[in-house]
C-alpha atoms as a PDB file:
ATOM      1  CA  UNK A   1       8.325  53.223  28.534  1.00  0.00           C
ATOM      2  CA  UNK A   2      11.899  52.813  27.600  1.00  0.00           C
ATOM      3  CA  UNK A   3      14.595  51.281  30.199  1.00  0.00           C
ATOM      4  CA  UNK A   4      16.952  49.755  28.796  1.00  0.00           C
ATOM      5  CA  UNK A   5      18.244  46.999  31.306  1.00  0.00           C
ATOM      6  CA  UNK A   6      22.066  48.214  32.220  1.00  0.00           C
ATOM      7  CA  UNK A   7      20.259  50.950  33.963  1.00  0.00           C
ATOM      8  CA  UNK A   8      17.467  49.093  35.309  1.00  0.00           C
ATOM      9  CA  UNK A   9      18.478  49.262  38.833  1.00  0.00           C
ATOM     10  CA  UNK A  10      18.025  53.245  38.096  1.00  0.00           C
ATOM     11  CA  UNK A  11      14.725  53.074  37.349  1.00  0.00           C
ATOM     12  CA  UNK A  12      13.892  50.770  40.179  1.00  0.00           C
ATOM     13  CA  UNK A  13      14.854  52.788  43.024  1.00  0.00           C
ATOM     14  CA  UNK A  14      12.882  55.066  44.422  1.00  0.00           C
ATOM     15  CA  UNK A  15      12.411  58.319  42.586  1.00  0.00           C
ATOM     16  CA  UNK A  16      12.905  56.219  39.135  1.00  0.00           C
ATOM     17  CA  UNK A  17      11.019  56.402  36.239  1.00  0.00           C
ATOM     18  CA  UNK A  18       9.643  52.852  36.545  1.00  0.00           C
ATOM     19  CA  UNK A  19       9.077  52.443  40.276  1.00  0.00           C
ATOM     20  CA  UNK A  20       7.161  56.146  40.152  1.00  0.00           C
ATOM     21  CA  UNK A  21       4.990  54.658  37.435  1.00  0.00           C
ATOM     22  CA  UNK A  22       4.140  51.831  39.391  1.00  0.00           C
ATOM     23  CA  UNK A  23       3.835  53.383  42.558  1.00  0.00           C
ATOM     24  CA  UNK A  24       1.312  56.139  40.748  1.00  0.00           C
ATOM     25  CA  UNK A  25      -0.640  53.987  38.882  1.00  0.00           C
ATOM     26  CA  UNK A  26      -0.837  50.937  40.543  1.00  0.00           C
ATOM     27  CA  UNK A  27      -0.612  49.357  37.720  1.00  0.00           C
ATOM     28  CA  UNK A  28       1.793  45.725  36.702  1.00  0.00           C
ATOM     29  CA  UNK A  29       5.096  46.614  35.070  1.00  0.00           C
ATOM     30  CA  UNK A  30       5.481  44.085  32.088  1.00  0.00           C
ATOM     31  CA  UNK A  31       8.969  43.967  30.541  1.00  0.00           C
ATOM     32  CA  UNK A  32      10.296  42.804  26.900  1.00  0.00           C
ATOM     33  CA  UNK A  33      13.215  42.699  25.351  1.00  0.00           C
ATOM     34  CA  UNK A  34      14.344  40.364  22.556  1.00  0.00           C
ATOM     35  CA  UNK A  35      14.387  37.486  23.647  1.00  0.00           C
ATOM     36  CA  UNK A  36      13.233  37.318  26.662  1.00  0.00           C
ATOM     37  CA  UNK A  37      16.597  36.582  28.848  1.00  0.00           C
ATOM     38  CA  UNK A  38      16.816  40.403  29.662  1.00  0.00           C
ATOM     39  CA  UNK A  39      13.198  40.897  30.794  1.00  0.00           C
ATOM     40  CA  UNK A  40      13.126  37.761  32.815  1.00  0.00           C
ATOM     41  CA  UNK A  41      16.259  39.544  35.143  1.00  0.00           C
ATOM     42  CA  UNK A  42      14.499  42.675  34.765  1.00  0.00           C
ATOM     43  CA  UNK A  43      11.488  40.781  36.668  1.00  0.00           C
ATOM     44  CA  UNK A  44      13.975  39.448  39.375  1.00  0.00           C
ATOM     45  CA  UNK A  45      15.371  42.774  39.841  1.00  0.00           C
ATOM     46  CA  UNK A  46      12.228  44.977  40.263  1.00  0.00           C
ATOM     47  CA  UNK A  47      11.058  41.740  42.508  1.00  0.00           C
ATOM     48  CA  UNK A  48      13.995  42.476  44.340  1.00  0.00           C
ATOM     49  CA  UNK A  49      13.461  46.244  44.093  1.00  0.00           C
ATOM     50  CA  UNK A  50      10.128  45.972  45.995  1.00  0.00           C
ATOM     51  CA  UNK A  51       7.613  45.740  43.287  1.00  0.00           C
ATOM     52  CA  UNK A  52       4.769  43.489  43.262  1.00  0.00           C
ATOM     53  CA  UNK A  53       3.648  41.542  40.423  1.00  0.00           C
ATOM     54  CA  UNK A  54       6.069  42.632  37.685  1.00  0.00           C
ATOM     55  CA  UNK A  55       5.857  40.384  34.882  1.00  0.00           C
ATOM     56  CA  UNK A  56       7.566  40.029  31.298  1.00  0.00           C
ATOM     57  CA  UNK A  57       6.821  38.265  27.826  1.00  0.00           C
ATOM     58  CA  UNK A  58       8.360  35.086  27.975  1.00  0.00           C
ATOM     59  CA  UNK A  59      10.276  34.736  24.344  1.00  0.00           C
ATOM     60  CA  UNK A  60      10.620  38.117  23.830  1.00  0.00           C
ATOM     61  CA  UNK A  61       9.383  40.364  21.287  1.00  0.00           C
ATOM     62  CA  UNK A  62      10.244  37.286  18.955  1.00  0.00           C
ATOM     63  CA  UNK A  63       7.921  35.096  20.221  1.00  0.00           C
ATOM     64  CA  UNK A  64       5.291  38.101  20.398  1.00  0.00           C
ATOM     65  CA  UNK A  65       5.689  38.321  16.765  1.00  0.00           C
ATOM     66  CA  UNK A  66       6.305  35.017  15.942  1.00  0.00           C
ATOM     67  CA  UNK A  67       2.670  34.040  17.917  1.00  0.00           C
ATOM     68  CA  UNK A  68       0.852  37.046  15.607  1.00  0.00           C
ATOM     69  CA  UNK A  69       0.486  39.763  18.228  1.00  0.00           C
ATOM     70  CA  UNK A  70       0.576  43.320  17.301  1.00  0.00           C
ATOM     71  CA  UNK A  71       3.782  45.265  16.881  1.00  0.00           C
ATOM     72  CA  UNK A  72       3.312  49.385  16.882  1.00  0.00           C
ATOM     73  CA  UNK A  73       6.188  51.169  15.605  1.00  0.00           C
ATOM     74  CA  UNK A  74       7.210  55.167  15.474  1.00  0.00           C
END
């Protein structure tokens, strides 16, 4: 899913995208960005949000790339 992080806050309250997908799936939220300074405050703020167990890529995309792991695009 797409949430770009100036409207993270959004998506974390209730009745956002991100906290309904959590809530309905029970599933971890794991963010990326970049390099990895977004997604780490994206953690603190869904930690602060309520969520349990978000998580994000440490390094970013770059370091997901950079360490040979897949990359889908389109």
């Amino acid at each position: 899913l797409h949430a770009p992080y100036p409207g993270i806050g959004e998506s974390l309250n209730p009745g956002g995208m991100l906290r309904e997908v959590a809530t309905a799936t029970g599933r971890r939220i794991v963010f990326f960005c970049a390099y990895g300074e977004r997604s780490a405050m994206a953690v603190n703020a869904a930690k602060e949000a309520g969520l349990t167990n978000p998580a994000h890529i440490a390094g970013g995309i770059d370091a997901w790339k950079k360490a040979g792991g897949p990359v889908l695009t389109g």
